[in-house]
PDB file of N, CA and C in Angstrom:
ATOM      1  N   UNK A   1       3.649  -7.022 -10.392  1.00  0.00           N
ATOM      2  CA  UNK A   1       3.924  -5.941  -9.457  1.00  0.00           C
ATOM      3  C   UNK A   1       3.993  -6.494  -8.038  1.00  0.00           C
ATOM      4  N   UNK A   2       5.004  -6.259  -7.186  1.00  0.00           N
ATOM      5  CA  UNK A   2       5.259  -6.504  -5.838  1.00  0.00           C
ATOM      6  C   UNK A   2       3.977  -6.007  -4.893  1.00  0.00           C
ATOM      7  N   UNK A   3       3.329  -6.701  -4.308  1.00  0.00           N
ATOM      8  CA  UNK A   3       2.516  -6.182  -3.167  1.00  0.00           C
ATOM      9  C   UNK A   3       4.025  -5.901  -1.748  1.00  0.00           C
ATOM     10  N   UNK A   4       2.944  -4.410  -1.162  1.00  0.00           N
ATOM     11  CA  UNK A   4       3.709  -4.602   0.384  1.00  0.00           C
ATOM     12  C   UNK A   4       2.914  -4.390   1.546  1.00  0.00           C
ATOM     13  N   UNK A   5       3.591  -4.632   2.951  1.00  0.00           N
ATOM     14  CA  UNK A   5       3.164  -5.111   4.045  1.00  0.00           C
ATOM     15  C   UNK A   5       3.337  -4.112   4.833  1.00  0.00           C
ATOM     16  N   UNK A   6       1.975  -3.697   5.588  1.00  0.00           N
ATOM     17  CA  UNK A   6       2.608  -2.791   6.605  1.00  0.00           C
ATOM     18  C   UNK A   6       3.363  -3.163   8.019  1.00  0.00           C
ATOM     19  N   UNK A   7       4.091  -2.873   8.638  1.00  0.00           N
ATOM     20  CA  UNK A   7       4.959  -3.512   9.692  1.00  0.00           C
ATOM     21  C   UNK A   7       3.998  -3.172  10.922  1.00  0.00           C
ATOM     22  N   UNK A   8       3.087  -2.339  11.248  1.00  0.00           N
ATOM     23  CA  UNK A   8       2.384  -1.964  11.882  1.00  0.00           C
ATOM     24  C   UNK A   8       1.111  -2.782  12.178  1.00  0.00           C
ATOM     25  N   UNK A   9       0.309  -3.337  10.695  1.00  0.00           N
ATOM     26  CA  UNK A   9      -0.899  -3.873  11.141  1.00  0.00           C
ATOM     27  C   UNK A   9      -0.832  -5.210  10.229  1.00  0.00           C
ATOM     28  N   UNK A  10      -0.107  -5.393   9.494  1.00  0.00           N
ATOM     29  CA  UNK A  10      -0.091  -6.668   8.878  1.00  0.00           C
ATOM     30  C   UNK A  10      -1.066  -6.401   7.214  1.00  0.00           C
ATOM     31  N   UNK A  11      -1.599  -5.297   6.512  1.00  0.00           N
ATOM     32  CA  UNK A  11      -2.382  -4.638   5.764  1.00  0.00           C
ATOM     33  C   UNK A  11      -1.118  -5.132   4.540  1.00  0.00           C
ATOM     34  N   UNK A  12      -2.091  -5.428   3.672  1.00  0.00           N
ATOM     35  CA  UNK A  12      -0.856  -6.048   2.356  1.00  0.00           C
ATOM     36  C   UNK A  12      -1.652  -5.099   1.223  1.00  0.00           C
ATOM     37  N   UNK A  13      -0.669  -3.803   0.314  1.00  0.00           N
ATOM     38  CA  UNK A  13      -1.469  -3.711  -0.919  1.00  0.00           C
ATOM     39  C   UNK A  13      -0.597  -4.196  -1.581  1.00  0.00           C
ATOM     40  N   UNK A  14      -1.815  -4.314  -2.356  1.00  0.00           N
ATOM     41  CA  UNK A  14      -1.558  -5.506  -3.749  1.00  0.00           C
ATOM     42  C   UNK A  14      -2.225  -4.002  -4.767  1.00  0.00           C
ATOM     43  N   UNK A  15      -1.094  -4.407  -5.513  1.00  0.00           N
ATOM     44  CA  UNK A  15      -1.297  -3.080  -6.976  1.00  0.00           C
ATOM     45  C   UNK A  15      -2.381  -3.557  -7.473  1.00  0.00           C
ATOM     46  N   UNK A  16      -2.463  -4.814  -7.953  1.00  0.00           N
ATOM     47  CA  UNK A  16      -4.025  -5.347  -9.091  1.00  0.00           C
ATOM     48  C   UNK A  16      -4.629  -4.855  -8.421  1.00  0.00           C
ATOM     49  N   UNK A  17      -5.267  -4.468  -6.881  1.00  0.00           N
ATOM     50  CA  UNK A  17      -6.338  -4.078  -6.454  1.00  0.00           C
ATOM     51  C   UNK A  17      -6.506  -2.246  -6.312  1.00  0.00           C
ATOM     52  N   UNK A  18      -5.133  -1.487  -6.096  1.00  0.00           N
ATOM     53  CA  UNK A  18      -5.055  -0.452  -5.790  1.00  0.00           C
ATOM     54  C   UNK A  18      -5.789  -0.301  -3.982  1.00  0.00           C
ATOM     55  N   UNK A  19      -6.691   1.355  -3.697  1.00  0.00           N
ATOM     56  CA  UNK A  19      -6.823   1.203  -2.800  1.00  0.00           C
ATOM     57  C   UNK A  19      -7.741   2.354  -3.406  1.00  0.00           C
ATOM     58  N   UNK A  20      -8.963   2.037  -3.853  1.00  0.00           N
ATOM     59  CA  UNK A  20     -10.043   2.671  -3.998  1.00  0.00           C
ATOM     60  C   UNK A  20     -10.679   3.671  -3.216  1.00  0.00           C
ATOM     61  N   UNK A  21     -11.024   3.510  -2.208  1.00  0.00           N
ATOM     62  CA  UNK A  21     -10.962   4.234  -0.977  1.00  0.00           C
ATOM     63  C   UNK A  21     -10.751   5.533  -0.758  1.00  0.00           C
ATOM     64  N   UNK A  22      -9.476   5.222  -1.454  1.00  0.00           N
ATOM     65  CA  UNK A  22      -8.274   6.669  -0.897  1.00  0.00           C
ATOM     66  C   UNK A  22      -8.079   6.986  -2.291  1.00  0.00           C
ATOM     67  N   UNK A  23      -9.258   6.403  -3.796  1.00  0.00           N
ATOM     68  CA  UNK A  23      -8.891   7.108  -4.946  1.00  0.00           C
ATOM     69  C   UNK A  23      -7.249   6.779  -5.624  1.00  0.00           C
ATOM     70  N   UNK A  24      -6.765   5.486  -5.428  1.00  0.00           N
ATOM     71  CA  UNK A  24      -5.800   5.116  -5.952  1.00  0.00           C
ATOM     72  C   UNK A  24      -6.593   3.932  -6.543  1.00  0.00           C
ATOM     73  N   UNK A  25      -6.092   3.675  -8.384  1.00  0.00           N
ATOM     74  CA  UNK A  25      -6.604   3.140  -8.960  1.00  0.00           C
ATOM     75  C   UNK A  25      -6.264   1.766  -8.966  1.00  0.00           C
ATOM     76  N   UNK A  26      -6.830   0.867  -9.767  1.00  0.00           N
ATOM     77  CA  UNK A  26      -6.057  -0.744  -9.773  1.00  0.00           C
ATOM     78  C   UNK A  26      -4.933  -0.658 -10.951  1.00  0.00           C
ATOM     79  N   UNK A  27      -3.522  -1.223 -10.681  1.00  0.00           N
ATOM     80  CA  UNK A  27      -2.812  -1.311 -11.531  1.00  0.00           C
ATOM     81  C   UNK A  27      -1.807  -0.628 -10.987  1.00  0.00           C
ATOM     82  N   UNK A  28      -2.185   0.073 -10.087  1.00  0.00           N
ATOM     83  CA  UNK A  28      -0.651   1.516  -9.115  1.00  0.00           C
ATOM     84  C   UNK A  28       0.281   0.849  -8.645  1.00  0.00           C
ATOM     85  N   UNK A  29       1.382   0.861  -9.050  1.00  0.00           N
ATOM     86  CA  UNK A  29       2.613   0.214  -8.149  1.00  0.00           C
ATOM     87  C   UNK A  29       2.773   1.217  -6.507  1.00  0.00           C
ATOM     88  N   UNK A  30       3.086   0.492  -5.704  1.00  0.00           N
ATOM     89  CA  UNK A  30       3.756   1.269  -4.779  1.00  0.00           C
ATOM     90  C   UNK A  30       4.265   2.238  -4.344  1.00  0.00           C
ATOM     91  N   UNK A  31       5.366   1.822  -5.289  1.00  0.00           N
ATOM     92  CA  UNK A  31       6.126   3.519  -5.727  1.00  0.00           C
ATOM     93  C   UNK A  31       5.291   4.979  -6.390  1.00  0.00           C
ATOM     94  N   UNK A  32       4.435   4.028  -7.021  1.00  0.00           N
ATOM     95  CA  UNK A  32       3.838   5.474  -7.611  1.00  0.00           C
ATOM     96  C   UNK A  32       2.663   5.763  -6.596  1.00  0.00           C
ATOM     97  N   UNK A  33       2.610   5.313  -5.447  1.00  0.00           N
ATOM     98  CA  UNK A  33       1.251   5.622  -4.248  1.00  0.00           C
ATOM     99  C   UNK A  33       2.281   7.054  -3.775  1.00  0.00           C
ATOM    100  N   UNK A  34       0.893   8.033  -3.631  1.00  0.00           N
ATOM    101  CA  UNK A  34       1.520   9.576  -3.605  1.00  0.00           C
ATOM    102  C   UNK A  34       1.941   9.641  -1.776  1.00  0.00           C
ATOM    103  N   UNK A  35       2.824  10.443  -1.580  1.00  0.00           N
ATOM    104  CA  UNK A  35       3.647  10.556  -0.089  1.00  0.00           C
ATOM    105  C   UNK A  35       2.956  10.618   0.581  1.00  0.00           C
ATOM    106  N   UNK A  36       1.904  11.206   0.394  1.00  0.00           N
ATOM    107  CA  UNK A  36       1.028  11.437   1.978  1.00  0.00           C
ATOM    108  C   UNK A  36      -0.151  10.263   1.693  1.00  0.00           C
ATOM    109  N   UNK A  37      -0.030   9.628   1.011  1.00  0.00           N
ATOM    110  CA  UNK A  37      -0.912   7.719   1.364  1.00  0.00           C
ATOM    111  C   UNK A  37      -0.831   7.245   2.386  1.00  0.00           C
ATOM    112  N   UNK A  38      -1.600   6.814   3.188  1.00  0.00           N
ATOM    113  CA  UNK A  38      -1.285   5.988   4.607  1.00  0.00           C
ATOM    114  C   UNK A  38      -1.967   4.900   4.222  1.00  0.00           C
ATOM    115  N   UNK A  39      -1.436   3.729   5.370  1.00  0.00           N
ATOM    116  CA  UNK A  39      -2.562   2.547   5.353  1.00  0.00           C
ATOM    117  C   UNK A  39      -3.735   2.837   5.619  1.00  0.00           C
ATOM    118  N   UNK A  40      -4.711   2.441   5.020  1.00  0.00           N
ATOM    119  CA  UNK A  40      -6.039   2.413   4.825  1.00  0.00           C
ATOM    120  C   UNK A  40      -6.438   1.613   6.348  1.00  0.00           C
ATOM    121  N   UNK A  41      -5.377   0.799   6.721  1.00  0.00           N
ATOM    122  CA  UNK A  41      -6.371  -0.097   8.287  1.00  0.00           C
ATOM    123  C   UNK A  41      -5.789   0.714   9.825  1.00  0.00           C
ATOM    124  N   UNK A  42      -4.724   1.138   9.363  1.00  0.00           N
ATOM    125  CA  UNK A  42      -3.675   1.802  10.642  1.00  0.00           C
ATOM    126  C   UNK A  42      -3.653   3.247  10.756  1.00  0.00           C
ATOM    127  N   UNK A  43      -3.536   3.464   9.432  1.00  0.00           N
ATOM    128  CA  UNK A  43      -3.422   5.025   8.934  1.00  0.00           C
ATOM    129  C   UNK A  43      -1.602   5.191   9.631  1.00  0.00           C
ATOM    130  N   UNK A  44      -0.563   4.530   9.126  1.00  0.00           N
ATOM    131  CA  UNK A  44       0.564   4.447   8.970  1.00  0.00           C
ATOM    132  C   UNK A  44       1.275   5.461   7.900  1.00  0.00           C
ATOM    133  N   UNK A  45       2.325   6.107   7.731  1.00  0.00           N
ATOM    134  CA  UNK A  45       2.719   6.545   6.324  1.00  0.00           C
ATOM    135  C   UNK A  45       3.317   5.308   5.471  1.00  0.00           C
ATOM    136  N   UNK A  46       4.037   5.538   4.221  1.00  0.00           N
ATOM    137  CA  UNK A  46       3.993   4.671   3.100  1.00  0.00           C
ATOM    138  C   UNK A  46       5.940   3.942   3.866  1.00  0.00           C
ATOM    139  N   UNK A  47       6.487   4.731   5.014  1.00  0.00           N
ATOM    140  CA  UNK A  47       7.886   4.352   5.403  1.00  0.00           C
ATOM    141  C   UNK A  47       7.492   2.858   6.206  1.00  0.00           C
ATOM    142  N   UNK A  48       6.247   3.033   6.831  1.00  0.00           N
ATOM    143  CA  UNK A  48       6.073   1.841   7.769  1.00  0.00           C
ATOM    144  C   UNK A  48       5.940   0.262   6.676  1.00  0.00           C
ATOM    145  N   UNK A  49       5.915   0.506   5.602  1.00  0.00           N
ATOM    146  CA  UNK A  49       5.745  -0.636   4.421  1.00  0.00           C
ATOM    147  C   UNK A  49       7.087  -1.293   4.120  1.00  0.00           C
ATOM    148  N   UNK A  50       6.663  -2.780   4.151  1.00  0.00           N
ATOM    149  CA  UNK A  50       7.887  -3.249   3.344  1.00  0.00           C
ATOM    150  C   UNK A  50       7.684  -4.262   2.057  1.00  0.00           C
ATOM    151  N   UNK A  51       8.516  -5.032   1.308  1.00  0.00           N
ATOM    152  CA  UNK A  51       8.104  -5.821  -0.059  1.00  0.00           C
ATOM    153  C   UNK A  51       7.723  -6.883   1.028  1.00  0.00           C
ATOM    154  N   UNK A  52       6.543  -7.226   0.178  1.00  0.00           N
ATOM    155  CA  UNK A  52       6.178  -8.682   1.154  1.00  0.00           C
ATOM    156  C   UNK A  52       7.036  -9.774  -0.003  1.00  0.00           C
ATOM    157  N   UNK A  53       7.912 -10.974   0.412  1.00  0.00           N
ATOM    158  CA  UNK A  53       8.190 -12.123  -0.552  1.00  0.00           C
ATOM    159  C   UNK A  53       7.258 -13.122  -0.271  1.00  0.00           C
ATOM    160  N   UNK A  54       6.653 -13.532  -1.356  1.00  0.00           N
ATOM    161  CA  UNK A  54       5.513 -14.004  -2.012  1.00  0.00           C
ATOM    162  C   UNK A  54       6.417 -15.617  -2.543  1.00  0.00           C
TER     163      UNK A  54
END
């Protein structure tokens, strides 16, 4: 699964980890993170994200 990057704070999710926090589990792709998800470090919406290449 693709991790992505926020353009805002530099915050990378990575699916293996999810984002516990905010009740998103490990294993969640991206796409399936629900619309109103923000970054967890910026509090950004999910538009400010891009694919990080790894």
């Amino acid at each position: 699964m693709k991790k992505y990057i926020c353009g805002a704070c530099g915050f990378i999710y990575d699916p293996q980890i999810g984002d516990p926090d905010s009740g998103i589990e490990p294993g969640t792709p991206f796409k399936s993170l629900p619309d109103d998800w923000c970054c967890p470090e910026c509090g950004v919406t999910k538009d400010e994200f891009s694919p990080l290449d790894e």
